[in-house]
Protein backbone atom coordinates (compact mmCIF):
# COMPACT_ATOMS: atom_id res chain seq x y z
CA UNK A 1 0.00 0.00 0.00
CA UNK A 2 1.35 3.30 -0.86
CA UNK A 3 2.17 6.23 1.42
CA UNK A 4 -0.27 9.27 1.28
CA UNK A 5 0.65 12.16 -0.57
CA UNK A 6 1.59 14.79 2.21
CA UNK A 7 -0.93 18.08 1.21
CA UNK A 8 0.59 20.65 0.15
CA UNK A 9 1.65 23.43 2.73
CA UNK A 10 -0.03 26.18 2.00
CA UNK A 11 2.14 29.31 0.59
CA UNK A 12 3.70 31.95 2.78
CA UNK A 13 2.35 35.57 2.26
CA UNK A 14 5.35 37.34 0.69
CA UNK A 15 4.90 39.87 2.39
CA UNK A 16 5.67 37.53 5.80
CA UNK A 17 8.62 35.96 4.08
CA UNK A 18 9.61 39.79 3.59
CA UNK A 19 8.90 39.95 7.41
CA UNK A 20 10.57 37.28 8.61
CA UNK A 21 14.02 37.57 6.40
CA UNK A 22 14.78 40.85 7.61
CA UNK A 23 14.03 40.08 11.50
CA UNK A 24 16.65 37.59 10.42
CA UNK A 25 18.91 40.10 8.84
CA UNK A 26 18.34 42.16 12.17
CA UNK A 27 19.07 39.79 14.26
CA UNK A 28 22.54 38.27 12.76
CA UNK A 29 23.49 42.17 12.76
CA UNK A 30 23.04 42.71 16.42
CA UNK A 31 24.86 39.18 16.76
CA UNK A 32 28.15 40.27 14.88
CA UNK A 33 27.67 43.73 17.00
CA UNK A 34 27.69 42.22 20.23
CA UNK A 35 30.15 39.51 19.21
CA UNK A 36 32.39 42.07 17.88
CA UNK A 37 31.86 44.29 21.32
CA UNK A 38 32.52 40.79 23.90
CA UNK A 39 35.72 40.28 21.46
CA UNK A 40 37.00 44.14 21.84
CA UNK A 41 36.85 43.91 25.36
CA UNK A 42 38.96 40.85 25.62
CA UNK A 43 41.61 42.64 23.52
CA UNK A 44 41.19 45.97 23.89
CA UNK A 45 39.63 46.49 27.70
CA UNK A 46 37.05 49.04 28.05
CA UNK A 47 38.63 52.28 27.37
CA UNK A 48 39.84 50.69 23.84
CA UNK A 49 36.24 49.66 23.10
CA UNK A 50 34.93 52.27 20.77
CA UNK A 51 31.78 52.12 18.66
CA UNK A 52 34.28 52.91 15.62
CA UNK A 53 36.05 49.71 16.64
CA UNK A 54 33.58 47.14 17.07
CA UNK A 55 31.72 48.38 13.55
CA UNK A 56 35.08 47.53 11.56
CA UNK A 57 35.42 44.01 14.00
CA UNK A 58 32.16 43.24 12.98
CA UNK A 59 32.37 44.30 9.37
CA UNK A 60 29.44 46.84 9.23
CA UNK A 61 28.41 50.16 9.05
CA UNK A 62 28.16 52.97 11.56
CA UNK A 63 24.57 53.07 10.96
CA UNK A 64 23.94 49.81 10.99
CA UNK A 65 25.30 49.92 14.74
CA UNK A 66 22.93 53.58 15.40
CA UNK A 67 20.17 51.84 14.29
CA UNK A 68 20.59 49.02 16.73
CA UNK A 69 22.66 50.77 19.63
CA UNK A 70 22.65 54.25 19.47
CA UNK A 71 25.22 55.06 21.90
CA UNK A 72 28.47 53.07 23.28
CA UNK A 73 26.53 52.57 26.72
CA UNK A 74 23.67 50.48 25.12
CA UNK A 75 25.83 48.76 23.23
CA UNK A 76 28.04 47.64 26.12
CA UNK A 77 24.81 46.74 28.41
CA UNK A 78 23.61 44.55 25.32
CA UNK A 79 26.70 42.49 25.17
CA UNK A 80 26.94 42.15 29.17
CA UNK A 81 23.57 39.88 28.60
CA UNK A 82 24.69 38.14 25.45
CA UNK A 83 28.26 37.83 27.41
CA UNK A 84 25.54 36.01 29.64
CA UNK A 85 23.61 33.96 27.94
CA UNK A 86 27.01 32.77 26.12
CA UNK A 87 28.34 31.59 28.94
CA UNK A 88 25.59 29.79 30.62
CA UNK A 89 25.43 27.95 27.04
CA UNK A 90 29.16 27.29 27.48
CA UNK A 91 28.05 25.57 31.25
CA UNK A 92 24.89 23.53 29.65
CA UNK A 93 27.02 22.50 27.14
CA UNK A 94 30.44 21.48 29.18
CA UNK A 95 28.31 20.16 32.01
CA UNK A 96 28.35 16.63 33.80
CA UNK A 97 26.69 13.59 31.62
CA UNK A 98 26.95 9.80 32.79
CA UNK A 99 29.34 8.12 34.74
CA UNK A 100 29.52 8.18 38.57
CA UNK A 101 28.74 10.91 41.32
CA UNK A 102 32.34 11.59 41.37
CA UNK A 103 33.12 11.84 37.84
CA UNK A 104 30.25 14.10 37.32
CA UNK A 105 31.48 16.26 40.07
CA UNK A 106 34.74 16.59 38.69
CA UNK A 107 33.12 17.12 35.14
CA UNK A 108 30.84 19.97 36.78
CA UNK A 109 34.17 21.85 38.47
CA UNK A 110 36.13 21.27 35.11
CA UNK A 111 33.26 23.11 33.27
CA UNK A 112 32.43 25.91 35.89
CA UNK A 113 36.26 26.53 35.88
CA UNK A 114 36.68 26.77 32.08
CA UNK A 115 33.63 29.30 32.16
CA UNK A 116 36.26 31.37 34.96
CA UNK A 117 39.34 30.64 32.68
CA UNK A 118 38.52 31.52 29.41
CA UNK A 119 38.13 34.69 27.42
CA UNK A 120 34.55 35.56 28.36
CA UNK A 121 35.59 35.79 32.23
CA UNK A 122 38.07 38.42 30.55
CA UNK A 123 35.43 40.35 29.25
CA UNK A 124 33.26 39.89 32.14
CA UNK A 125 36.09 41.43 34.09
CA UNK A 126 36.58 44.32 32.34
CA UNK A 127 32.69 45.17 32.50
CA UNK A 128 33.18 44.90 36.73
CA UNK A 129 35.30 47.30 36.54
CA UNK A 130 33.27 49.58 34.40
CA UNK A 131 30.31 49.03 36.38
CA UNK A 132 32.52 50.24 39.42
CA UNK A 133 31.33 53.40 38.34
CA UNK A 134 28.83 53.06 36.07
CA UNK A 135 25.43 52.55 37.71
CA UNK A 136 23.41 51.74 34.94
CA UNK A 137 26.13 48.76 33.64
CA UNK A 138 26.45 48.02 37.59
CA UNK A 139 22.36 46.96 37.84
CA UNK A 140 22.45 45.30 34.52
CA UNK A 141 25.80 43.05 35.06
CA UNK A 142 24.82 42.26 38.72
CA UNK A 143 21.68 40.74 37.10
CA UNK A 144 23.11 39.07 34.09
CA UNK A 145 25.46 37.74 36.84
CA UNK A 146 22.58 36.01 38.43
CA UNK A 147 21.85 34.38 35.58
CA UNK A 148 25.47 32.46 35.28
CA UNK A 149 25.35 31.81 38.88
CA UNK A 150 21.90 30.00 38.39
CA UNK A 151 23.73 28.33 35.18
CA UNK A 152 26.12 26.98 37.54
CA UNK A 153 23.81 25.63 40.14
CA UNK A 154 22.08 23.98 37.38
CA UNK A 155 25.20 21.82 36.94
CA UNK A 156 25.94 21.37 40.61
CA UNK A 157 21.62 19.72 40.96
CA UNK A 158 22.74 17.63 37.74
CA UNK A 159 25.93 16.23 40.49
CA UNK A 160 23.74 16.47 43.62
CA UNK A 161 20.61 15.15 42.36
CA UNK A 162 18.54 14.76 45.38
CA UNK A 163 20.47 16.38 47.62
CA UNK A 164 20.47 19.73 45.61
CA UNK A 165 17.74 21.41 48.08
CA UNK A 166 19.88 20.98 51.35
CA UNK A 167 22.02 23.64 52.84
CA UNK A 168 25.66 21.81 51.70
CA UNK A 169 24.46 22.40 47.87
CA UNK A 170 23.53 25.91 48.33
CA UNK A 171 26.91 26.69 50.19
CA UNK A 172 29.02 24.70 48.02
CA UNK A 173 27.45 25.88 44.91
CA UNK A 174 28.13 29.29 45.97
CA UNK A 175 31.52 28.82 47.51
CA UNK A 176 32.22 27.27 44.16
CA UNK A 177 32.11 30.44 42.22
CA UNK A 178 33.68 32.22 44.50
CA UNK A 179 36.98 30.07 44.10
CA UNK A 180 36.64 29.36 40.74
CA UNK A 181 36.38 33.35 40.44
CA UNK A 182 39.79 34.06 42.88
CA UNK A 183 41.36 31.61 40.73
CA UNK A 184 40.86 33.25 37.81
CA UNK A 185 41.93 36.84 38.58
CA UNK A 186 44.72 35.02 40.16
CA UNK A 187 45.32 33.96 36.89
CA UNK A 188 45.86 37.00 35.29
CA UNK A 189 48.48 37.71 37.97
CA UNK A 190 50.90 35.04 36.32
CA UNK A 191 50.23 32.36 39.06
CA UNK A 192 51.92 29.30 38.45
CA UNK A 193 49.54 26.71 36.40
CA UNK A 194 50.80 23.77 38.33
CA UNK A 195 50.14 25.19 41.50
CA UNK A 196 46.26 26.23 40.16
CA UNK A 197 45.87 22.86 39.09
CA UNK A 198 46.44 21.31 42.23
CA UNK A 199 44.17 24.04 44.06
CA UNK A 200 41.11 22.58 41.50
CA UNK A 201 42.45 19.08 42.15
CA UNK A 202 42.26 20.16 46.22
CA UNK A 203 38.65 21.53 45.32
CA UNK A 204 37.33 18.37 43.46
CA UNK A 205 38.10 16.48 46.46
CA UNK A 206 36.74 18.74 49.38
CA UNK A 207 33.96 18.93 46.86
CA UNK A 208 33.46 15.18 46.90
CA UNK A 209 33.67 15.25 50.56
CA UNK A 210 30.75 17.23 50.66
CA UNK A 211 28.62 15.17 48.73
CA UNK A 212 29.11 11.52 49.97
CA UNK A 213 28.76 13.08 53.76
CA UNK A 214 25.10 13.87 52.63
CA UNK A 215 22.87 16.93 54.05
CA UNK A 216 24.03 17.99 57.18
CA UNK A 217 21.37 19.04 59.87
CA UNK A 218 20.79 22.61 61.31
CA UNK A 219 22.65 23.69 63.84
CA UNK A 220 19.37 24.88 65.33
CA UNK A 221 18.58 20.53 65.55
CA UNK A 222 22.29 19.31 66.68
CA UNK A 223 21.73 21.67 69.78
CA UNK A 224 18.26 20.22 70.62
CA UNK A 225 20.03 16.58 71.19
């Protein structure tokens, strides 16, 4: 017995096809704009990020970049949450898959520390510094910052499973960041890469530690005993 012929689907409106190719045009420009902005701040820092500089990165036209940014200060706080959403892809994609508790774990730290290590943290860092002063960059990187910490703890509940609501995960997940972060503005001080390699080898473990002690109770409920 033959297959059915599939009806035919019925023709797009050109004028939708007009539509929807240049919302696609729009949106690969603001992609090479920001792209062009995260890679001028790894290279260039802050101060050598100009609007004249990321337009010849990225290949395209001072209007082009008024049309979609019209000053360097919306440009800058567009890229801080594409910065974002790049690396929280970067976690989901490094992340823990199979294997044991422990060779997730290790997995999860290996990703969360290439996230710190690499050149987005660079350009991350030269935006804190910015924002030092800058109170409009300051509210929008402290919540684009939110958003990789909750990319991280999304890898830590794929290691913890279960045990992901208890206080240990919470801490851990937290502390995690914060010496994966040290680490990597250590980094950039010249610190020896032998040394930093056993510090994340030190981590994995006390990490591990963690997790196969299990949730630990209140203080609050040891007391009560």
């Amino acid at each position: 017995m033959s297959l059915p012929t599939p009806e035919p689907r019925p023709a797009r409106p050109r004028g939708a096809q007009e539509r929807r190719t240049q919302e696609e045009r729009s949106a690969s420009t603001r992609e090479r704009l920001l792209d062009a902005t995260i890679a001028s701040l790894v290279e260039a820092g802050y101060a050598g990020t100009s609007t004249t500089a990321v337009c010849a990165r990225a290949g395209l036209s001072r209007g082009a970049q008024l049309h979609h940014f019209p000053t360097k200060a919306e440009l800058v706080i567009g890229a801080v949450a594409h910065l974002a959403k790049r690396r929280a892809a970067e976690l989901s994609r490094e992340g823990p898959s199979g294997g044991d508790a422990d060779l997730r774990l290790e997995r999860a730290l290996d990703a969360i520390w290439a996230s710190f290590s690499g050149p987005l943290f660079s350009a991350a860092l030269e935006l804190w510094v910015a924002a030092r002063t800058d109170r409009a960059l300051f509210a929008t990187l402290a919540a684009t910052e939110r958003q990789t910490g909750l990319a991280i703890r999304d890898v830590f509940r794929e290691v913890f499973g279960p045990r992901a609501s208890g206080p240990d995960f919470r801490a851990l997940s937290r502390l995690s960041i914060h010496v994966m972060r040290g680490m990597a503005l250590e980094s950039l001080l010249g610190a020896d890469d032998r040394r930093r390699a056993e510090a994340l080898e030190l981590w994995k473990r006390l990490s591990r530690e963690v997790l196969d002690a299990g949730p630990r109770r209140p203080a609050a409920a040891r007391r009560r005993r």
